[in-house]
Protein backbone atom coordinates (compact mmCIF):
# COMPACT_ATOMS: atom_id res chain seq x y z
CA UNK A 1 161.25 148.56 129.77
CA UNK A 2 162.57 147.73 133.62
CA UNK A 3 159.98 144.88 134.12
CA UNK A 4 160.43 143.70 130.71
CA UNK A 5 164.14 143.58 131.41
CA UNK A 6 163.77 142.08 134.56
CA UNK A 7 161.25 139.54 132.93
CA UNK A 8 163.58 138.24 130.20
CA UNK A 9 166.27 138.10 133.10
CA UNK A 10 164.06 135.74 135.22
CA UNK A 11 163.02 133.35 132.21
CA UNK A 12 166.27 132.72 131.31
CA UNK A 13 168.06 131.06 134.19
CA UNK A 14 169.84 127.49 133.52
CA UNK A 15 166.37 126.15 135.77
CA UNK A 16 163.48 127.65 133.74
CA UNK A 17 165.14 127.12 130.28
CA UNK A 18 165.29 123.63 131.48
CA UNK A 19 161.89 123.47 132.31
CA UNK A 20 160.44 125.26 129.40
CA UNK A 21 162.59 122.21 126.99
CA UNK A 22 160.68 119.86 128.91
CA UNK A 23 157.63 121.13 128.41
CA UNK A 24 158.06 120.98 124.91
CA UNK A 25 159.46 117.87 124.93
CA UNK A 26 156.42 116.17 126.89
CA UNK A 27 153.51 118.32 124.62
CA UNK A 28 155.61 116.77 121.55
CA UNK A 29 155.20 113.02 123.41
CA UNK A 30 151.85 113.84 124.38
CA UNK A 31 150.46 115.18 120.69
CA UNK A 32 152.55 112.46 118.84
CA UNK A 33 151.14 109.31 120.60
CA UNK A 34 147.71 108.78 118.97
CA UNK A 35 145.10 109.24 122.17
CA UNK A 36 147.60 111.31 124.01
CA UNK A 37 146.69 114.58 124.15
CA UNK A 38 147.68 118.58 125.29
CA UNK A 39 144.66 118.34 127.07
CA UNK A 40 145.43 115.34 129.28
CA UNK A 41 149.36 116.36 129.13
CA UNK A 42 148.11 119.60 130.92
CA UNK A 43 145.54 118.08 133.24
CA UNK A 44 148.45 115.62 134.65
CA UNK A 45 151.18 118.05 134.77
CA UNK A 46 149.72 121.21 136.58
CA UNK A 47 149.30 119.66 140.33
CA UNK A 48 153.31 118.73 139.33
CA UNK A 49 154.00 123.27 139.40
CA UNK A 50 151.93 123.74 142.67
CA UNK A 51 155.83 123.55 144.14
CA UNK A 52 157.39 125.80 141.69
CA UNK A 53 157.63 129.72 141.80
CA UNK A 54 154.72 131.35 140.01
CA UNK A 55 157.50 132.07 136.64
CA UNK A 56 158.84 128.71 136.82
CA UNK A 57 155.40 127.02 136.72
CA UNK A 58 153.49 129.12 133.86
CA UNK A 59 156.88 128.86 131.67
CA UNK A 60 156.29 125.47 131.99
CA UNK A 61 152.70 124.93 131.35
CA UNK A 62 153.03 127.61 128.22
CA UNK A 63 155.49 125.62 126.62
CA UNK A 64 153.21 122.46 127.39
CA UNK A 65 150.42 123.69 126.10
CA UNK A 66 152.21 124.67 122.43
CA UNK A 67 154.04 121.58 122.11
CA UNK A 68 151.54 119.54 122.73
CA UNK A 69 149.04 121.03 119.88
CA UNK A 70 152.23 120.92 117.66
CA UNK A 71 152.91 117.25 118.01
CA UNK A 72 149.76 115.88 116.38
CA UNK A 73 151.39 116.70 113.15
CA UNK A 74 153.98 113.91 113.15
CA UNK A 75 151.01 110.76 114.00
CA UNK A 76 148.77 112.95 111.55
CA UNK A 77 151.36 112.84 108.90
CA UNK A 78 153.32 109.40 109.27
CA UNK A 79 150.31 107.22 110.37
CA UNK A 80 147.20 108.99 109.23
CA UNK A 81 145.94 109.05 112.96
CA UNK A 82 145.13 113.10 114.40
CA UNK A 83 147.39 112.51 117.25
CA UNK A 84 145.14 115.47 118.74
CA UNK A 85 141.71 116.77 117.49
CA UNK A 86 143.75 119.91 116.41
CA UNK A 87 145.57 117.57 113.60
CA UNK A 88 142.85 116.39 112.30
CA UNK A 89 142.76 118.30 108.96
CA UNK A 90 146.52 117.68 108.85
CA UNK A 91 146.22 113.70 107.86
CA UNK A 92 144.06 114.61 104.78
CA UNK A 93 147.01 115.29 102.77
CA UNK A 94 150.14 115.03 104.62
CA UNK A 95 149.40 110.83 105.14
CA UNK A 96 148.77 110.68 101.56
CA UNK A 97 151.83 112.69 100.57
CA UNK A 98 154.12 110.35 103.02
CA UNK A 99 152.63 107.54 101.32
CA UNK A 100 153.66 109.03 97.90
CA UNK A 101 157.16 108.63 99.68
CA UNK A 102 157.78 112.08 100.62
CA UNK A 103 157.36 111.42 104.39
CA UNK A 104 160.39 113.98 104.99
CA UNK A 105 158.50 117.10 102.90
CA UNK A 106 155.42 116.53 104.54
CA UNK A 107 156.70 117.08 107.83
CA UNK A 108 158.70 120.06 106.74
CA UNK A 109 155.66 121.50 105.28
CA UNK A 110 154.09 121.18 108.73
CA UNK A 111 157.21 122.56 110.80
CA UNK A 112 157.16 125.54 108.71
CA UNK A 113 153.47 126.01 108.36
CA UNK A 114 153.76 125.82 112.46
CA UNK A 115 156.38 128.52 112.55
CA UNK A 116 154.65 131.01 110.91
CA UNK A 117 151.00 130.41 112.47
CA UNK A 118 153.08 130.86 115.83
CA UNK A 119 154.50 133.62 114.80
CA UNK A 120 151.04 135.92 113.73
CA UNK A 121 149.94 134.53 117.15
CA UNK A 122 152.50 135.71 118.88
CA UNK A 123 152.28 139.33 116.97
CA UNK A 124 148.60 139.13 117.72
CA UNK A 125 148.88 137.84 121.65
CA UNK A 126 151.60 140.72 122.59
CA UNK A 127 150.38 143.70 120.56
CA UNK A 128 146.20 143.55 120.08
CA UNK A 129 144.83 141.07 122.41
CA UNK A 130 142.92 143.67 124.82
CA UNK A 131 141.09 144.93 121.79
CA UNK A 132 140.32 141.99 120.27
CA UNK A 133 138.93 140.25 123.58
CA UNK A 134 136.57 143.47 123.75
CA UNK A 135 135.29 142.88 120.70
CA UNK A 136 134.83 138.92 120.91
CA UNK A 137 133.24 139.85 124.77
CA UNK A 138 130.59 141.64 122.75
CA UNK A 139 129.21 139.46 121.11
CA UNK A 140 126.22 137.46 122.09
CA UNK A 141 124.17 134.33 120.55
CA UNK A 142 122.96 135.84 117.74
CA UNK A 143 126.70 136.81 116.34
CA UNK A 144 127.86 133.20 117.65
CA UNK A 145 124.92 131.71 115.78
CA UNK A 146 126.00 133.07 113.03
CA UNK A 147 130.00 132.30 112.95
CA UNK A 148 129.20 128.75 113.35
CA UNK A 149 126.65 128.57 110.70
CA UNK A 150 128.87 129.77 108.60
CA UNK A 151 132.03 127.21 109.89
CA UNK A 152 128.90 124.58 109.04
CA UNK A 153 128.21 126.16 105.64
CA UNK A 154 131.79 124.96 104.85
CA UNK A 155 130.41 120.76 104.91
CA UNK A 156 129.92 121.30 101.05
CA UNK A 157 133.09 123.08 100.68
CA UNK A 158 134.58 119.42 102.27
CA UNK A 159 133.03 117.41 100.42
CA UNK A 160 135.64 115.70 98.13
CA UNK A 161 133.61 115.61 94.95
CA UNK A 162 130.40 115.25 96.11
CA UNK A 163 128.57 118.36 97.70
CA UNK A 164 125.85 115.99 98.68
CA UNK A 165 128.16 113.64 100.30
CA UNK A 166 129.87 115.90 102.03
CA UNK A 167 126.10 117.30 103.19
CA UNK A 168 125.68 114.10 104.63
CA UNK A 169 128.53 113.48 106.10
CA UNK A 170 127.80 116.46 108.36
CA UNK A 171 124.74 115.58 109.30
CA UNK A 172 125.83 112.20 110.48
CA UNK A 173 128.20 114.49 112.78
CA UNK A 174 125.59 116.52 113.93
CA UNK A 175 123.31 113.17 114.90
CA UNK A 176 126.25 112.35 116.80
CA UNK A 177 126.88 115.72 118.52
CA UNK A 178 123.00 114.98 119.73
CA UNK A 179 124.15 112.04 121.87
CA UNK A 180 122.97 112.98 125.40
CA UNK A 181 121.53 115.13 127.44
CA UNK A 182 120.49 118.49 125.57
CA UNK A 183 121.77 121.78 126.03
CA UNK A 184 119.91 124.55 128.55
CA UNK A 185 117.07 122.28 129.36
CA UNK A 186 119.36 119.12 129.68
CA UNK A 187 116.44 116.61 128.16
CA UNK A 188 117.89 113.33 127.67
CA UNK A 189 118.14 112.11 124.07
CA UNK A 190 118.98 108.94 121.67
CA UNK A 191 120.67 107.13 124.74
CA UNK A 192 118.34 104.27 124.08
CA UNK A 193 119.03 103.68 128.16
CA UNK A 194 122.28 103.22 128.38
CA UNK A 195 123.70 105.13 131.04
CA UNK A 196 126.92 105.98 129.52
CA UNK A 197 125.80 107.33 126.65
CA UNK A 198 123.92 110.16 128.99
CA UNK A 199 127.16 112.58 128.80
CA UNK A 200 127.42 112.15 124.84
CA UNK A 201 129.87 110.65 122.59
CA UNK A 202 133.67 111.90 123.72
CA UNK A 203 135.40 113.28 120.75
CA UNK A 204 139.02 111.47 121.14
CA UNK A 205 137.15 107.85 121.14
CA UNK A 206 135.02 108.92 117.83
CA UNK A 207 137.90 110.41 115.99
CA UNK A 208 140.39 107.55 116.56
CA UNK A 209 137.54 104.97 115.34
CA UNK A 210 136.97 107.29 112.49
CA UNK A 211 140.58 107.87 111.72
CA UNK A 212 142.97 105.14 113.33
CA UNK A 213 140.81 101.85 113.36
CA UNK A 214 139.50 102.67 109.99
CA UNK A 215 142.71 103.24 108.52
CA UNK A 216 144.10 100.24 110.24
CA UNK A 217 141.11 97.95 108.57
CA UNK A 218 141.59 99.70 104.96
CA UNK A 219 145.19 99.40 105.54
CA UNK A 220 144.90 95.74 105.79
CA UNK A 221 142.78 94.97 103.37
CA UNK A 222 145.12 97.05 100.54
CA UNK A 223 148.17 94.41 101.29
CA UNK A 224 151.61 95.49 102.43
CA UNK A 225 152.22 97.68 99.07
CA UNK A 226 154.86 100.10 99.92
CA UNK A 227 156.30 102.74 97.42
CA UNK A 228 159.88 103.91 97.85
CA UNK A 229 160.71 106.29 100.26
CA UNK A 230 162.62 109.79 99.70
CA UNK A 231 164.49 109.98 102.83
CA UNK A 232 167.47 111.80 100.97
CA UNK A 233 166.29 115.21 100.93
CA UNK A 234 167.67 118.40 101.70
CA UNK A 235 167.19 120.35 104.81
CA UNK A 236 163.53 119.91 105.50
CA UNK A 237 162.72 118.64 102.25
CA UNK A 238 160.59 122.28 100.41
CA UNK A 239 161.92 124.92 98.94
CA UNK A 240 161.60 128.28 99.82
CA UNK A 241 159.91 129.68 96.43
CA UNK A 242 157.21 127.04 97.87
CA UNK A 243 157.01 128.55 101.22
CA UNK A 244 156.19 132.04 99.39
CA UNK A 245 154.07 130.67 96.95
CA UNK A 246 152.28 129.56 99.81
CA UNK A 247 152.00 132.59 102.30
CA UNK A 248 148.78 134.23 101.50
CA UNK A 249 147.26 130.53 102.73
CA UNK A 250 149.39 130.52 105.55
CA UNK A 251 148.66 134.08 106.41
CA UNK A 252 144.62 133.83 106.16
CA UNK A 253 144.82 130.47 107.70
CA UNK A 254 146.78 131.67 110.94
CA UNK A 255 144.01 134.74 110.94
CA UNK A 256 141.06 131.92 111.26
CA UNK A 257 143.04 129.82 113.71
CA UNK A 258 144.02 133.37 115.82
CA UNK A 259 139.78 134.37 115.55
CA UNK A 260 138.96 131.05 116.47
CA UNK A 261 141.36 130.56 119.46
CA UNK A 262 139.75 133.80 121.01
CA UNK A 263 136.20 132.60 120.57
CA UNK A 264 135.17 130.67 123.07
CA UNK A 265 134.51 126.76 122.92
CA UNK A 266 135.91 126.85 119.12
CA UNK A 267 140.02 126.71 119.35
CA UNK A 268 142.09 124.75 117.34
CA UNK A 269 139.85 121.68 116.47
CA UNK A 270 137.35 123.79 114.55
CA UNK A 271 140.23 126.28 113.09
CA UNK A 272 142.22 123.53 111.39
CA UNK A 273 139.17 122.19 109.54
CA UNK A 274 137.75 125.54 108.65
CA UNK A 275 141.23 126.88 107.46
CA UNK A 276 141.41 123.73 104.95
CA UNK A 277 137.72 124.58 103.50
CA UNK A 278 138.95 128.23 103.05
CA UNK A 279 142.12 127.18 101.09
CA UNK A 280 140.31 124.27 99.22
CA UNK A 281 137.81 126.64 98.31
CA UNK A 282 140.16 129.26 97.24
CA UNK A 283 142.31 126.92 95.43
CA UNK A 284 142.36 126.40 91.86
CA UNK A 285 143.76 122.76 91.95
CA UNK A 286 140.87 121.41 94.15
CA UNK A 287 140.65 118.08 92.84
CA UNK A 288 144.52 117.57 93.99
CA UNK A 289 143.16 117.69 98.36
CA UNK A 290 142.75 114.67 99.70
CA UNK A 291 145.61 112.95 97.55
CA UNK A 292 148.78 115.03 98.94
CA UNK A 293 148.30 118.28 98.04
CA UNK A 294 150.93 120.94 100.01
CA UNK A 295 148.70 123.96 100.75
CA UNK A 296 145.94 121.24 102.86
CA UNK A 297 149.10 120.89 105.60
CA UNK A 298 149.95 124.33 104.92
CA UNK A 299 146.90 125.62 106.01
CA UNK A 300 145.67 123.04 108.24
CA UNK A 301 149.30 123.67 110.53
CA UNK A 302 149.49 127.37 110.59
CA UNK A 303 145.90 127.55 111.48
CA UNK A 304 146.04 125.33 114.37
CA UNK A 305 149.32 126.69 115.81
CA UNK A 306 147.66 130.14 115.65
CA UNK A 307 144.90 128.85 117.79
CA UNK A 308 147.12 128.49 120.56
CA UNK A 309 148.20 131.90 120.83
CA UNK A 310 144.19 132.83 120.04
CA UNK A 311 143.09 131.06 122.46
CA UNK A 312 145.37 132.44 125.77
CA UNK A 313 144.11 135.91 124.37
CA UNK A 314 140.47 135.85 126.39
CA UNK A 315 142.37 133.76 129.03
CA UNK A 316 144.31 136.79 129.77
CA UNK A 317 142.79 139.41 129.39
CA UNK A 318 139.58 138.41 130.41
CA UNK A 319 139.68 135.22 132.30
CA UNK A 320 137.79 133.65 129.80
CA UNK A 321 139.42 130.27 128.54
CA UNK A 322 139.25 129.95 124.61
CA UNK A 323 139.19 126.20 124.62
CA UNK A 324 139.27 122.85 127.43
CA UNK A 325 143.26 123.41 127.42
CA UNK A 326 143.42 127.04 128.42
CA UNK A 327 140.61 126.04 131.12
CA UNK A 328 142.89 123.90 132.81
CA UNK A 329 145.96 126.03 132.24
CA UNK A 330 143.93 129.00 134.28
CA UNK A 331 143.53 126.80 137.09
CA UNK A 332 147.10 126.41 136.71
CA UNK A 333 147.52 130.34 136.98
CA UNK A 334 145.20 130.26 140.31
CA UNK A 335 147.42 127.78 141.65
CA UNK A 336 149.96 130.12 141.84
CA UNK A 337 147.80 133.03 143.50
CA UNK A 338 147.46 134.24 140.24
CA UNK A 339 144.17 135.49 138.39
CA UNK A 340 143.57 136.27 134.60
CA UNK A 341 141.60 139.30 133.94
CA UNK A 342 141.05 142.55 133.29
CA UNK A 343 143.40 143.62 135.62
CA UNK A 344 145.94 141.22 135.11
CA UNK A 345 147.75 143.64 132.71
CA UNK A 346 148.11 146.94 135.38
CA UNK A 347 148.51 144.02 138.05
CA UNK A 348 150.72 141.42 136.73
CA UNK A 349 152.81 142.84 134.06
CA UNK A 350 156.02 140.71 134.90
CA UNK A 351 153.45 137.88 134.72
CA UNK A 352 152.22 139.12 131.58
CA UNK A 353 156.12 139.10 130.06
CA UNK A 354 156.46 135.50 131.21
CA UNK A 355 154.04 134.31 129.14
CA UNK A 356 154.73 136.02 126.31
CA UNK A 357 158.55 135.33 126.36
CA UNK A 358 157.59 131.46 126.99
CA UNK A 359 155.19 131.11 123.95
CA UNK A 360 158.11 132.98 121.58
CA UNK A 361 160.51 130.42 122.60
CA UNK A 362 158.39 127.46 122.82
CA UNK A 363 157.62 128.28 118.91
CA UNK A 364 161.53 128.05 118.25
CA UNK A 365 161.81 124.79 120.43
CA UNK A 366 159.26 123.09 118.33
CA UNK A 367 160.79 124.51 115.81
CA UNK A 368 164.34 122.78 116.94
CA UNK A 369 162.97 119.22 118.62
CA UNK A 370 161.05 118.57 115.22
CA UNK A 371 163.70 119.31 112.60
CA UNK A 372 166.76 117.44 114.40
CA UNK A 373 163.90 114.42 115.29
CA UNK A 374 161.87 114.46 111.55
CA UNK A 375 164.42 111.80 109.83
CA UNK A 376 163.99 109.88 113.22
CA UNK A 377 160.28 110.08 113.10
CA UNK A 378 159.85 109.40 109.29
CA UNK A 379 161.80 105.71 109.73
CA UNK A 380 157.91 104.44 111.40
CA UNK A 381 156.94 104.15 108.10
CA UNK A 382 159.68 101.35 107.25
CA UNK A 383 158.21 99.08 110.05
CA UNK A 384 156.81 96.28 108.85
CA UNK A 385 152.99 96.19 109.24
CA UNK A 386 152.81 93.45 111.00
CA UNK A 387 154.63 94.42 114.09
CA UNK A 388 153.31 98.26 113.16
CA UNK A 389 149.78 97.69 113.30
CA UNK A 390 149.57 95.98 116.52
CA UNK A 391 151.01 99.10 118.39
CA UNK A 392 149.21 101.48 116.76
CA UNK A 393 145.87 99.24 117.91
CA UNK A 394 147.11 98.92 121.56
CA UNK A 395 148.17 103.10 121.81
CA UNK A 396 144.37 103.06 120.64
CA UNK A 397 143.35 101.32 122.84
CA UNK A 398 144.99 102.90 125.45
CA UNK A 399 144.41 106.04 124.39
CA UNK A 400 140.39 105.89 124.06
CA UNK A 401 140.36 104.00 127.66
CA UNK A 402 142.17 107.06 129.43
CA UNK A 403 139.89 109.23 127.77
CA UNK A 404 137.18 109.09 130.31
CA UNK A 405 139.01 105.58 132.49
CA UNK A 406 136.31 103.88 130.20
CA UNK A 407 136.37 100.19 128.82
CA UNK A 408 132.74 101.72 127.05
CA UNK A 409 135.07 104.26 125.14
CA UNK A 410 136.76 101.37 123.45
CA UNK A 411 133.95 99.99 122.25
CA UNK A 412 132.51 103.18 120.54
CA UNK A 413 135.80 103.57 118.97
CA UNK A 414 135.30 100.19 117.00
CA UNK A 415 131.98 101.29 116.75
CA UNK A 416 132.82 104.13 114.66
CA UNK A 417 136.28 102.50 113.23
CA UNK A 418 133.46 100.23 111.47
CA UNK A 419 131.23 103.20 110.61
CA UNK A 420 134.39 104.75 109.21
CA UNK A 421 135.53 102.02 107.18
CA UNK A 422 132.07 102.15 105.70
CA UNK A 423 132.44 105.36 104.84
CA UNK A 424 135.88 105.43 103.61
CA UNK A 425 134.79 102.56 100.92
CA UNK A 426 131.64 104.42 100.16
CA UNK A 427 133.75 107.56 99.64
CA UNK A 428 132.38 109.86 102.00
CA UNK A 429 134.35 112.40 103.28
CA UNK A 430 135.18 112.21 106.91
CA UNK A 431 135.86 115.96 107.49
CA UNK A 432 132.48 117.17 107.32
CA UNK A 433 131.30 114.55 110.25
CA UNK A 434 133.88 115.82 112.21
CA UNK A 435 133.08 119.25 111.97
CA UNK A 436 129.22 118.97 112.35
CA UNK A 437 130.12 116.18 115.55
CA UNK A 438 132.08 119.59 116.87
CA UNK A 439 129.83 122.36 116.02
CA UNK A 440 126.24 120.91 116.14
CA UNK A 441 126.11 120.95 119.98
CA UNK A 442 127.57 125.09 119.99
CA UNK A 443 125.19 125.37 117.27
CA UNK A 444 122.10 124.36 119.28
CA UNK A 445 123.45 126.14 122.57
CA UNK A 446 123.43 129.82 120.83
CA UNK A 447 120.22 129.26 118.46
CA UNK A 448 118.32 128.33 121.87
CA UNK A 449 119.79 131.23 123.71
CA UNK A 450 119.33 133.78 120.72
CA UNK A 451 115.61 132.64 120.53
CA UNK A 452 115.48 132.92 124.87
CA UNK A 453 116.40 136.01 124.64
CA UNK A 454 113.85 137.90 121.87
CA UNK A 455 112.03 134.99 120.47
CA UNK A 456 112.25 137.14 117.42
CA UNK A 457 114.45 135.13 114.88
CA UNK A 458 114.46 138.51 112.27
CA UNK A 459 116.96 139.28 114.77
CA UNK A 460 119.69 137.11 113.09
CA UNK A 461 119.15 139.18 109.87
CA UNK A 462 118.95 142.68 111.71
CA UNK A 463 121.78 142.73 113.57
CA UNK A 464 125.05 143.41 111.08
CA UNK A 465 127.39 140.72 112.05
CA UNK A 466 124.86 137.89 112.78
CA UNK A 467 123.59 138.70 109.12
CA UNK A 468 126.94 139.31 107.42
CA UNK A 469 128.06 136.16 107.94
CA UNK A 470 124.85 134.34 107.23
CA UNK A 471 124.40 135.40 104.25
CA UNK A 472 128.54 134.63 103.51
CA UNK A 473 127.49 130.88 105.13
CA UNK A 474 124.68 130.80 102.32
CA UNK A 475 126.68 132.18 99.49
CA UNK A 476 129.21 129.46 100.38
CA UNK A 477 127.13 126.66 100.00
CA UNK A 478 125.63 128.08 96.79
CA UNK A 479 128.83 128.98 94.92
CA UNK A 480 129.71 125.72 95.90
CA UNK A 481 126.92 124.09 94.34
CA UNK A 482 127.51 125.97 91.63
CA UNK A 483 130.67 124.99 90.66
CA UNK A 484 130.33 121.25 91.24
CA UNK A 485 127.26 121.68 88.89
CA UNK A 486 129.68 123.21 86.12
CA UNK A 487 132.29 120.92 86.64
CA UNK A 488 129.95 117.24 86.12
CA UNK A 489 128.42 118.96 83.33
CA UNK A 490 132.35 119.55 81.98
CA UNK A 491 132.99 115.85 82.96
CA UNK A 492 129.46 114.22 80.85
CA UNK A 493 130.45 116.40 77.73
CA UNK A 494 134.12 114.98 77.78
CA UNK A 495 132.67 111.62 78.18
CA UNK A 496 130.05 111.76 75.41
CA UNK A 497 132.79 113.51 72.92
C-alpha cells in the first residue's frame, strides 16, 4: 500500500499530469490525421523521454500509446478513412451513420464504446495479467494455427450478403499478404523484379488506397448530395437504455480485443475486425451493418481500446510486445534502464503502479479531449467538397510517403484506391481483404512451424485447443452458409408470390 501510495504521489505532480495531457493530446493528432499513426507517434516521440526521469517518460509514452489508438475513431467516423489500422472496422458503420446526419451519435457511440473497452482492460492489466501471459506463453504453432484459422473463418461472416464474396475478398487479402519474401525460408515471391516490392506490401499504403482514395473517387462520382445534419443533440447524442442494450457486445467485444492484445503479432488491427464478425454474427438485424448500424461502432471501439491494455500485458510481464506499438514502447522502457519481464513485478513495483495509474487516466482524458472537441470535429463534414477533398488527398499522400520515406508507397496506394473502387462498385466487401492481407502471412508462419516441428498435421486435431477452435472456425463458416442459404431461398419465394 506504501509504494502504491508513493506511486500515485509521484504521477500526480503539476509536471507529469502535464505530460500525460500531452500525450493524449498528440496520440489524438496522430490517430485522427488519416496516415498518422500511434505507431509512428511513438517511434518519433520516445528518443524525446531519453531526458526525462524513468516516471515522467513511461507516463508519457502510456498515455501516447492509448490516445493514439483512440483517435482513429474521429477520421473513421467523419471521413470514412481508418485514421489507424485499429479503426478500420469503425468506418463500416459509423461513416454511414454520419452521413445519415447523425455525425454527433456516431462519435458518442465510439467515446463510450472506448470507455468501457478501457475499462475491462484496465481490470484485466492490474488484476490477471501474470496468469494470462502464462497461459498465452504456452502456447505454440499448433494453438496459434488454430486461433487464426478461426479469425479467417470469420471472411464469410463479413461478407455483406454474399458469403462467396466475402470468400473472395479474403483471398485477394491473402494474395496480397504473399507479396515478398516468404516466411522461415525467406524465398522471394510475386515481386515480378521489382525491388521494392521484396519487403511486401505495407499495410497503411494498402488500407488508405482501399479506404481513402476509393472513397474519395466514389465520393465524386455520387455529386455533392448532402443530407441535413443533427448537430443539436444532447450530451453525446445516445441514450443510456442504448448503452445497456448494448453491453453484452461491448463486454464480449472488449474480451476479443483484451485476448488479442496479449497474443502476439495480432493487437488491435485484427481485434476490431474480428469483434464486428462476432456481433454481426450474433446479431439479429444483420442486414442493417454496413448502412449505420450502432452495435458495428460499438463493438468495433470497445474491442480495439481493449487491445491496448491486452497488448502491454505480455510486454510486462514477460517482455514480450503484443503488437509493433508495444515493441517500440519497450525500447522506450530500456531507455530508461528499465526491463519488462518476469521480474519486473518483485523488481519494479513503483514502475509497475506508473503504468497502471497512467493507462486509468489516459482512458478518462480521451474520455474528456473527445467529448468537449466532438461538435468541433463533426463541423468537417460541412466543408465543401471541393476544398475537402483536396486535403484529405494531400494528408494521403503524405501519410503513405512517411510510411516507409517512399514515393513507391504512393503509388500502391492509387494502385489499390483503383482496386478498391472496383470493388466498392462490384459490391465486395472490403473487410474480409483486410483481414486475410493481416492474417495470411501469421497464418503461413505457424502452419510452417507446426509442420517443422512433428510433420504430423493430426496434431492440429489432437491437441485440445488447436482442435477446439478449428472445428468452431469450421462450424462458423458452415452456419454461415447455412443461413445465407435460408435467407435467398426466403427472398426467391417472396419474389415469385
Amino acid at each position: 500500500m506504501d509504494v502504491l501510495l508513493a506511486s500515485i504521489t509521484d504521477v500526480f505532480t503539476p509536471f507529469v499530469v502535464l505530460l500525460m495531457v500531452l500525450g493524449v493530446f498528440l496520440g489524438l493528432i496522430f490517430g485522427t490525421v488519416p496516415g498518422l499513426t500511434s505507431t509512428m507517434a511513438m517511434a518519433l516521440f520516445v528518443p524525446f523521454t531519453f531526458q526525462l526521469e524513468p516516471i515522467q517518460g513511461i507516463s508519457f509514452l502510456v498515455c501516447l500509446h492509448l490516445g493514439g489508438v483512440s483517435g482513429g475513431l474521429v477520421a473513421s467516423t467523419l471521413l470514412g478513412i481508418p485514421g489507424t489500422p485499429s479503426s478500420i472496422a469503425t468506418t463500416f458503420d459509423a461513416y454511414p451513420m454520419a452521413k445519415n446526419g447523425e455525425p454527433v451519435r456516431a462519435l458518442g457511440i465510439g467515446i463510450v464504446a472506448s470507455l468501457v473497452g478501457g475499462l475491462l482492460s484496465f481490470i484485466a492489466l492490474t488484476t490477471i495479467s501474470p496468469l494470462i501471459s502464462r497461459f498465452a506463453v504456452q502456447m505454440g504453432p499448433f494453438e496459434f494455427f488454430a486461433l487464426i484459422f478461426f479469425a479467417l473463418s470469420l471472411l464469410a461472416v463479413l461478407a455483406q450478403g454474399s458469403m462467396l464474396k466475402g470468400i473472395t475478398a479474403g483471398f485477394i487479402g491473402l494474395a496480397i499478404g504473399m507479396v515478398g519474401f516468404a516466411p522461415i525460408d525467406g524465398l522471394q515471391r510475386y515481386t515480378f523484379g521489382v525491388l521494392e516490392l521484396k519487403g511486401g506490401i505495407s499495410l497503411l499504403p494498402l488500407i488508405m488506397g482501399l479506404f481513402a482514395i476509393a472513397q474519395l473517387l466514389s465520393e465524386i462520382k455520387a455529386g455533392d448530395e448532402r443530407k441535413e445534419m443533427n448537430f443539436s443533440v444532447k450530451g453525446i447524442g445516445i441514450k443510456v437504455a442504448e448503452v445497456f442494450q448494448n453491453k453484452w457486445n461491448m463486454l464480449r467485444s472488449s474480451f476479443i480485443g483484451i485476448a488479442f492484445g496479449i497474443l502476439p503479432g495480432l493487437g488491435s488491427g485484427t481485434s476490431n475486425l474480428v469483434a464486428y464478425a462476432q456481433t454481426k454474427q450474433a446479431s439479429k438485424n444483420r442486414d442493417k451493418f454496413g448502412k449505420g448500424a450502432p452495435e458495428g461502432i460499438y463493438a468495433s471501439e470497445s474491442a480495439n481500446t481493449a487491445a491496448v491494455g491486452g497488448s502491454l500485458i505480455p510486454m510486462l510481464t514477460l517482455g514480450i510486445p503484443g503488437d509493433t506499438v508495444t515493441a517500440i514502447l519497450l525500447g522506450g522502457f530500456m531507455i530508461h534502464g528499465i526491463q519488462p519481464g518476469p521480474l519486473f513485478f518483485a523488481e519494479n513495483r513503483e514502475i509497475v503502479n506508473v503504468v497502471f495509474i497512467a493507462f486509468f487516466v489516459a482512458i478518462f482524458l480521451v474520455l474528456l479531449f473527445q467529448v468537449f472537441a466532438m461538435r468541433f470535429f463533426t463541423r468537417v463534414l460541412m466543408i465543401p467538397k471541393e476544398y475537402l477533398f483536396p486535403i484529405i488527398l494531400v494528408l494521403c499522400f503524405v501519410g503513405a510517403f512517411a510510411t516507409n520515406s517512399s514515393v513507391f508507397d504512393i503509388g500502391v496506394m492509387l494502385f489499390f484506391g483503383v482496386i478498391g473502387y472496383i470493388l466498392l462498385k462490384a459490391k465486395f466487401p472490403i473487410a474480409p481483404l483486410i483481414l486475410g492481407f493481416i492474417l495470411g502471412p501469421l497464418l503461413e508462419t505457424y502452419l510452417r512451424r507446426a509442420l517443422m516441428s512433428t510433420g504430423n498435421v493430426a496434431d492440429f486435431f489432437t491437441k485440445p485447443f488447436s482442435a477446439i477452435f478449428i472445428l468452431i472456425g469450421i462450424g462458423c463458416v458452415l452456419f454461415t452458409f447455412i443461413n445465407e442459404t435460408r435467407s435467398t431461398k426466403k427472398d426467391s419465394k417472396s419474389a415469385s408470390m
